[in-house]
PDB file of N, CA and C in Angstrom:
ATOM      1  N   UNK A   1      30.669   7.723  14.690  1.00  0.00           N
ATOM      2  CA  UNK A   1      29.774   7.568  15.805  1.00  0.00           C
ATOM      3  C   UNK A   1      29.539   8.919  16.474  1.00  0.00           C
ATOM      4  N   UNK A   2      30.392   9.558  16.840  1.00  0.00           N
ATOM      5  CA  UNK A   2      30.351  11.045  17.076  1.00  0.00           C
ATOM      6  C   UNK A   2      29.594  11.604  16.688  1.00  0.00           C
ATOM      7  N   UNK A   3      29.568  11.865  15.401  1.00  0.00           N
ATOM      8  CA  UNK A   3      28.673  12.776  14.626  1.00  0.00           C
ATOM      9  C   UNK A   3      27.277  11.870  14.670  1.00  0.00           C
ATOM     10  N   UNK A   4      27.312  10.882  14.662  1.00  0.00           N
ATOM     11  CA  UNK A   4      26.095  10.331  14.032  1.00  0.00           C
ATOM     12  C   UNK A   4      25.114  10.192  15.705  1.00  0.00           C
ATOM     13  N   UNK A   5      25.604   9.927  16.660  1.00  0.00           N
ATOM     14  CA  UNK A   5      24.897   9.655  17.707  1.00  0.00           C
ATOM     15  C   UNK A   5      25.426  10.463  19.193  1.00  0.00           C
ATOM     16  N   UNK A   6      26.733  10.695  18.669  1.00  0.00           N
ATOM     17  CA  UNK A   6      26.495  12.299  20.261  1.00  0.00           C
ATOM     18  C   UNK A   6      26.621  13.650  20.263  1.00  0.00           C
ATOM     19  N   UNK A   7      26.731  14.030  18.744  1.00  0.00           N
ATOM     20  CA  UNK A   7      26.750  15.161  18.245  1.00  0.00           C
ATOM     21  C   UNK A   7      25.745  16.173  19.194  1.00  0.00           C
ATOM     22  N   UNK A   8      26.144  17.197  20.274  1.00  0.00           N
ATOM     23  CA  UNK A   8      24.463  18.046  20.163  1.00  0.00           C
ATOM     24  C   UNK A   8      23.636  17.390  21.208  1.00  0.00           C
ATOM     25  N   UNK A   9      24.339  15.901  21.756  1.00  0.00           N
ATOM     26  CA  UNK A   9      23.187  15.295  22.537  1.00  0.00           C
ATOM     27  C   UNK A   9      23.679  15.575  24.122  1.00  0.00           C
ATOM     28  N   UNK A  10      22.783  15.511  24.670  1.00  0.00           N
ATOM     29  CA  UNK A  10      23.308  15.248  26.340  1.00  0.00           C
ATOM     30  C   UNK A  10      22.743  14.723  26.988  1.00  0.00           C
ATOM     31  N   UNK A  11      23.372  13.329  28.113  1.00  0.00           N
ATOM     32  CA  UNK A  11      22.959  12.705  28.732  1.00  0.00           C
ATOM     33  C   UNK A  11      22.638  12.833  29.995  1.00  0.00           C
ATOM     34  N   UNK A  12      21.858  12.075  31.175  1.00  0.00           N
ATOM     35  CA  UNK A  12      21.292  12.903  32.443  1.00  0.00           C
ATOM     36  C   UNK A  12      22.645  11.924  32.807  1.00  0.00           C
ATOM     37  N   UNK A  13      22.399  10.856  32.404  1.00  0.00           N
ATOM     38  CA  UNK A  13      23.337  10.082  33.352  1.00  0.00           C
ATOM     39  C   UNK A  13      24.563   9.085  32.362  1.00  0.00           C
ATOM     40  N   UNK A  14      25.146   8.521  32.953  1.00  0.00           N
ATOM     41  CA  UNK A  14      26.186   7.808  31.958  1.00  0.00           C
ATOM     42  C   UNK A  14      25.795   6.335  31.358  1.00  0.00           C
ATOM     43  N   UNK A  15      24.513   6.121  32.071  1.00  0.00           N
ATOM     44  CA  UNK A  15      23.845   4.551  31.718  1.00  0.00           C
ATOM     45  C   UNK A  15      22.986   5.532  30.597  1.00  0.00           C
ATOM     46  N   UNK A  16      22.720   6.186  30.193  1.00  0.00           N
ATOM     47  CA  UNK A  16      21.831   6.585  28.754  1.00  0.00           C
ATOM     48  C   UNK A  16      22.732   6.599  28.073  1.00  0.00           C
ATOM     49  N   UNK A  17      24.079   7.141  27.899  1.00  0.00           N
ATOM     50  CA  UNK A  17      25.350   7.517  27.419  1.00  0.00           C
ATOM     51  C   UNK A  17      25.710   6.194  26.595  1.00  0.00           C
ATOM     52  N   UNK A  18      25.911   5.275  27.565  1.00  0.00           N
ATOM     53  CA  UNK A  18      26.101   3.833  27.402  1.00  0.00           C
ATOM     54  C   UNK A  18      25.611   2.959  26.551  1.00  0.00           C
ATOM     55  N   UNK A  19      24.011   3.139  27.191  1.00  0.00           N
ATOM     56  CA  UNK A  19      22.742   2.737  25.993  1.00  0.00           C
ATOM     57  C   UNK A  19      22.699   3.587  24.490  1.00  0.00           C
ATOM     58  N   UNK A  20      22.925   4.696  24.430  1.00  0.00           N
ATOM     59  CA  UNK A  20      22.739   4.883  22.950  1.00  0.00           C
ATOM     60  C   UNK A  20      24.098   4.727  22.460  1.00  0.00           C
ATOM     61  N   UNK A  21      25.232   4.411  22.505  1.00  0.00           N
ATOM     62  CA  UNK A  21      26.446   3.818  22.113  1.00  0.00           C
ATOM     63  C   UNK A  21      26.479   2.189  21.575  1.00  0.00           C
ATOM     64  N   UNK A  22      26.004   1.397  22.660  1.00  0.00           N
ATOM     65  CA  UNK A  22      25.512   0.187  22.164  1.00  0.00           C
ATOM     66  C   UNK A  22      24.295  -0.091  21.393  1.00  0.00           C
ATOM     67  N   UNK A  23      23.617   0.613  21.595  1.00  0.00           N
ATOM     68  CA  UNK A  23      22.704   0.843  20.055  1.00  0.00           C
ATOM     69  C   UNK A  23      23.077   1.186  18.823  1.00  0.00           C
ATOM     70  N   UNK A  24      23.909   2.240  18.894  1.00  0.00           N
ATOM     71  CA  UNK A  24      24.638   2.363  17.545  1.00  0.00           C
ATOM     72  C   UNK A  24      25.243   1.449  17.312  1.00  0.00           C
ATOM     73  N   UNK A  25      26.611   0.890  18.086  1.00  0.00           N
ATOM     74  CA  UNK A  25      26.969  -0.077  17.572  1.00  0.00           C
ATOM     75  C   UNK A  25      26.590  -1.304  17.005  1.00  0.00           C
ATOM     76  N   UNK A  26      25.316  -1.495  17.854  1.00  0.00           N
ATOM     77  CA  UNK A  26      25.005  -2.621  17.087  1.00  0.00           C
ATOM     78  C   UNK A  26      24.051  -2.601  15.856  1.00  0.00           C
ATOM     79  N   UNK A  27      23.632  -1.257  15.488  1.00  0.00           N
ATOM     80  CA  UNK A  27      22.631  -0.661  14.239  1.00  0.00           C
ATOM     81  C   UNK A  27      24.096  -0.924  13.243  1.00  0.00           C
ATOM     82  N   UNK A  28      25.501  -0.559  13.780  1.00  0.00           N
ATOM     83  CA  UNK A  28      26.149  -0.506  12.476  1.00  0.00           C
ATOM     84  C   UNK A  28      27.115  -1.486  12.038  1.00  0.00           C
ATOM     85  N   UNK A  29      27.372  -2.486  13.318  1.00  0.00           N
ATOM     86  CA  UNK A  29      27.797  -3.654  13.162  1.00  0.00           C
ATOM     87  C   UNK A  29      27.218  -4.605  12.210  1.00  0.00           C
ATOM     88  N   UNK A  30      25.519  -4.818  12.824  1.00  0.00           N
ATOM     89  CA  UNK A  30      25.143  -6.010  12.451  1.00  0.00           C
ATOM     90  C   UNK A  30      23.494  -5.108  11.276  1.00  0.00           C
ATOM     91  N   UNK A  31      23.542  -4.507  11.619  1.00  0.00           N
ATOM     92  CA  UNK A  31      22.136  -3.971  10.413  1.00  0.00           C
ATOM     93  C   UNK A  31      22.586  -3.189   9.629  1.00  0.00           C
ATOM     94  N   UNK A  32      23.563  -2.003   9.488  1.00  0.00           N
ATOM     95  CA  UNK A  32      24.172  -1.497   8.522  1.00  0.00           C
ATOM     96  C   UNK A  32      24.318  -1.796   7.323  1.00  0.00           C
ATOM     97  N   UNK A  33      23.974  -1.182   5.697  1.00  0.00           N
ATOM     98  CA  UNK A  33      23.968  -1.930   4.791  1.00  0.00           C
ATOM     99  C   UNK A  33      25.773  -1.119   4.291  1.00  0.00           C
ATOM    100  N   UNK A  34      26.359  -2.453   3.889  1.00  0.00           N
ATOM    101  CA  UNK A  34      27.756  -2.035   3.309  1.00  0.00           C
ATOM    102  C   UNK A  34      28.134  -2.163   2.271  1.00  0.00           C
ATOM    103  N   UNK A  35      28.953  -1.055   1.136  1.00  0.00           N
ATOM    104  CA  UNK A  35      29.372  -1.326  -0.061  1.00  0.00           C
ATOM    105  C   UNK A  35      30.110  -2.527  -0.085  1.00  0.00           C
ATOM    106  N   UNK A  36      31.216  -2.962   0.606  1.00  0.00           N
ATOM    107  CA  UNK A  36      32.025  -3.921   0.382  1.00  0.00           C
ATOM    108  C   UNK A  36      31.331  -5.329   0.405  1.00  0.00           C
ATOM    109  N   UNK A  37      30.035  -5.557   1.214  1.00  0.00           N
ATOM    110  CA  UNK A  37      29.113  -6.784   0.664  1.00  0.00           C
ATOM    111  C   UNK A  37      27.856  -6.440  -0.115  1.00  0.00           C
ATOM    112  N   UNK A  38      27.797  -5.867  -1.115  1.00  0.00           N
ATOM    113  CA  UNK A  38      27.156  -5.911  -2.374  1.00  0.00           C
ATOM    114  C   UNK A  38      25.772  -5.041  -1.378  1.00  0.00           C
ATOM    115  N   UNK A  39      26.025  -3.562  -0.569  1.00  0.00           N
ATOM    116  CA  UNK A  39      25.367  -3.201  -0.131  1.00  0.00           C
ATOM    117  C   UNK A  39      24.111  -4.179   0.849  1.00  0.00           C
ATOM    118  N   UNK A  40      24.385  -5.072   1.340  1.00  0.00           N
ATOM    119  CA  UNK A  40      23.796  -5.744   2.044  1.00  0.00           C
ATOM    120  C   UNK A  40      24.000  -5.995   3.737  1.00  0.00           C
ATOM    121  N   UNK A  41      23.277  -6.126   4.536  1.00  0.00           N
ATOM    122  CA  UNK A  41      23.868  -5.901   6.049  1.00  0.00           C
ATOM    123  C   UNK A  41      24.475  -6.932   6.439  1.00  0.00           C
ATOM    124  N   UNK A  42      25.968  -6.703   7.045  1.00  0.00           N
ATOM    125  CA  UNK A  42      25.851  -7.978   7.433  1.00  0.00           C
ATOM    126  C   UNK A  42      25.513  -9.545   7.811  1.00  0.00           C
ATOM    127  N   UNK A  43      24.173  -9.018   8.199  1.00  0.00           N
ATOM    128  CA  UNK A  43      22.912 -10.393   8.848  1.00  0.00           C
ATOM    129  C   UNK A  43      22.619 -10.581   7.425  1.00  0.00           C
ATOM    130  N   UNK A  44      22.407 -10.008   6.640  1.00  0.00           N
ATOM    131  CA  UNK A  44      22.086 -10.751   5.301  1.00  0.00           C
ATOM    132  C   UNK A  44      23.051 -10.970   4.752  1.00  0.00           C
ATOM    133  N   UNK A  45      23.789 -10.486   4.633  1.00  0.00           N
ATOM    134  CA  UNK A  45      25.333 -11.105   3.921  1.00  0.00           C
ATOM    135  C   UNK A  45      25.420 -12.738   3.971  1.00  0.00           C
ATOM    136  N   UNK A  46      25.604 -12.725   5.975  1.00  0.00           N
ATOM    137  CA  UNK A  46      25.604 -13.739   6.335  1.00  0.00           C
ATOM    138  C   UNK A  46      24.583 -15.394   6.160  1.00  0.00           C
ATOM    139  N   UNK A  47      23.295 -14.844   5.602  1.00  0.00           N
ATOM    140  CA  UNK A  47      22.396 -15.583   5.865  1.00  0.00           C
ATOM    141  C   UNK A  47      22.495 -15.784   4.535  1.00  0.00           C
ATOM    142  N   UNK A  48      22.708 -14.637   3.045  1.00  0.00           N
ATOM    143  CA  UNK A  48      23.206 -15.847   2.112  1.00  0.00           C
ATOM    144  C   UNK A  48      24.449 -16.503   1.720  1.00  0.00           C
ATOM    145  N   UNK A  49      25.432 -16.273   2.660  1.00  0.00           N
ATOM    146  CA  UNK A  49      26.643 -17.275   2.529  1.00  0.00           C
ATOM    147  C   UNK A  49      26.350 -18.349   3.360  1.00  0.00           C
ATOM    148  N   UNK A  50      25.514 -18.315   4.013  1.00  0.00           N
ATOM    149  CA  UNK A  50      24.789 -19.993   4.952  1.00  0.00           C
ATOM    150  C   UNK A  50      24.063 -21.014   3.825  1.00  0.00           C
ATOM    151  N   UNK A  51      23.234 -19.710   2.778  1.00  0.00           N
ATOM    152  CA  UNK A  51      22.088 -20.305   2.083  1.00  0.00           C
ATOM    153  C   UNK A  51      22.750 -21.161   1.485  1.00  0.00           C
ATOM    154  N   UNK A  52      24.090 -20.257   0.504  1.00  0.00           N
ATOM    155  CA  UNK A  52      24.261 -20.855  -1.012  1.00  0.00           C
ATOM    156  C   UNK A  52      25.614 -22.113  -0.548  1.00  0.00           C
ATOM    157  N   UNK A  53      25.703 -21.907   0.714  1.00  0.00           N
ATOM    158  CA  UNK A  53      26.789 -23.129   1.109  1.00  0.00           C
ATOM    159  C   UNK A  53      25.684 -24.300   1.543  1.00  0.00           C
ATOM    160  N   UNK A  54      24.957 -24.400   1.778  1.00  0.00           N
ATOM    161  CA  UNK A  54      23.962 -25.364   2.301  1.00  0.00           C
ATOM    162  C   UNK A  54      23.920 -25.620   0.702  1.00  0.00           C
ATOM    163  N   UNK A  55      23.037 -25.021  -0.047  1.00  0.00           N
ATOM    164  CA  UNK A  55      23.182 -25.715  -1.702  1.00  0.00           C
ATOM    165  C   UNK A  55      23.836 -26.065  -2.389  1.00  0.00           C
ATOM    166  N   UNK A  56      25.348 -25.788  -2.047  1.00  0.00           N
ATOM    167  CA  UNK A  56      26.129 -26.256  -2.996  1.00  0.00           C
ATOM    168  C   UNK A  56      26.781 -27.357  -1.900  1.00  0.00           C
ATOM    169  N   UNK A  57      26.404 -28.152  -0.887  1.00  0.00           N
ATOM    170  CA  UNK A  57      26.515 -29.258  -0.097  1.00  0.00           C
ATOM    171  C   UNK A  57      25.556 -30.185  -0.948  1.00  0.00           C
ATOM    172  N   UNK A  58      24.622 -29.627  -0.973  1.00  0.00           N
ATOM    173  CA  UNK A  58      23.498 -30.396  -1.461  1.00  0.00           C
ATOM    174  C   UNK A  58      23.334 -31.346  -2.740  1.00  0.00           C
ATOM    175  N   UNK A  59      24.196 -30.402  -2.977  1.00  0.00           N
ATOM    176  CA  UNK A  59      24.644 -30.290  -4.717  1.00  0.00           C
ATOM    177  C   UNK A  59      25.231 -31.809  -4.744  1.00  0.00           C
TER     178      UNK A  59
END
């Protein structure tokens, strides 16, 4: 996070500071694509372990 979002930067105040921290985090929490799920972001990870469990209910 350092490097990637306060490297070099400076804030006027500590509520911008704040805001681009929780932006990152949530760019790398939930949109981030990751090797360990078949390069896919989380939110998609998630949305096909919803899919293929709904089909194999179905099943």
């Amino acid at each position: 996070m350092k490097r990637e979002t306060m490297h070099g930067k400076l804030f006027s105040t500590m509520q911008q500071a704040k805001l681009e921290i929780y932006r990152w985090l949530t760019y790398y929490n939930a949109r981030r694509r990751h090797s360990a799920l078949d390069y896919l972001s989380p939110i998609e990870f998630e949305q096909q372990h919803h899919t293929t469990a709904r089909l194999q209910l179905a099943a």
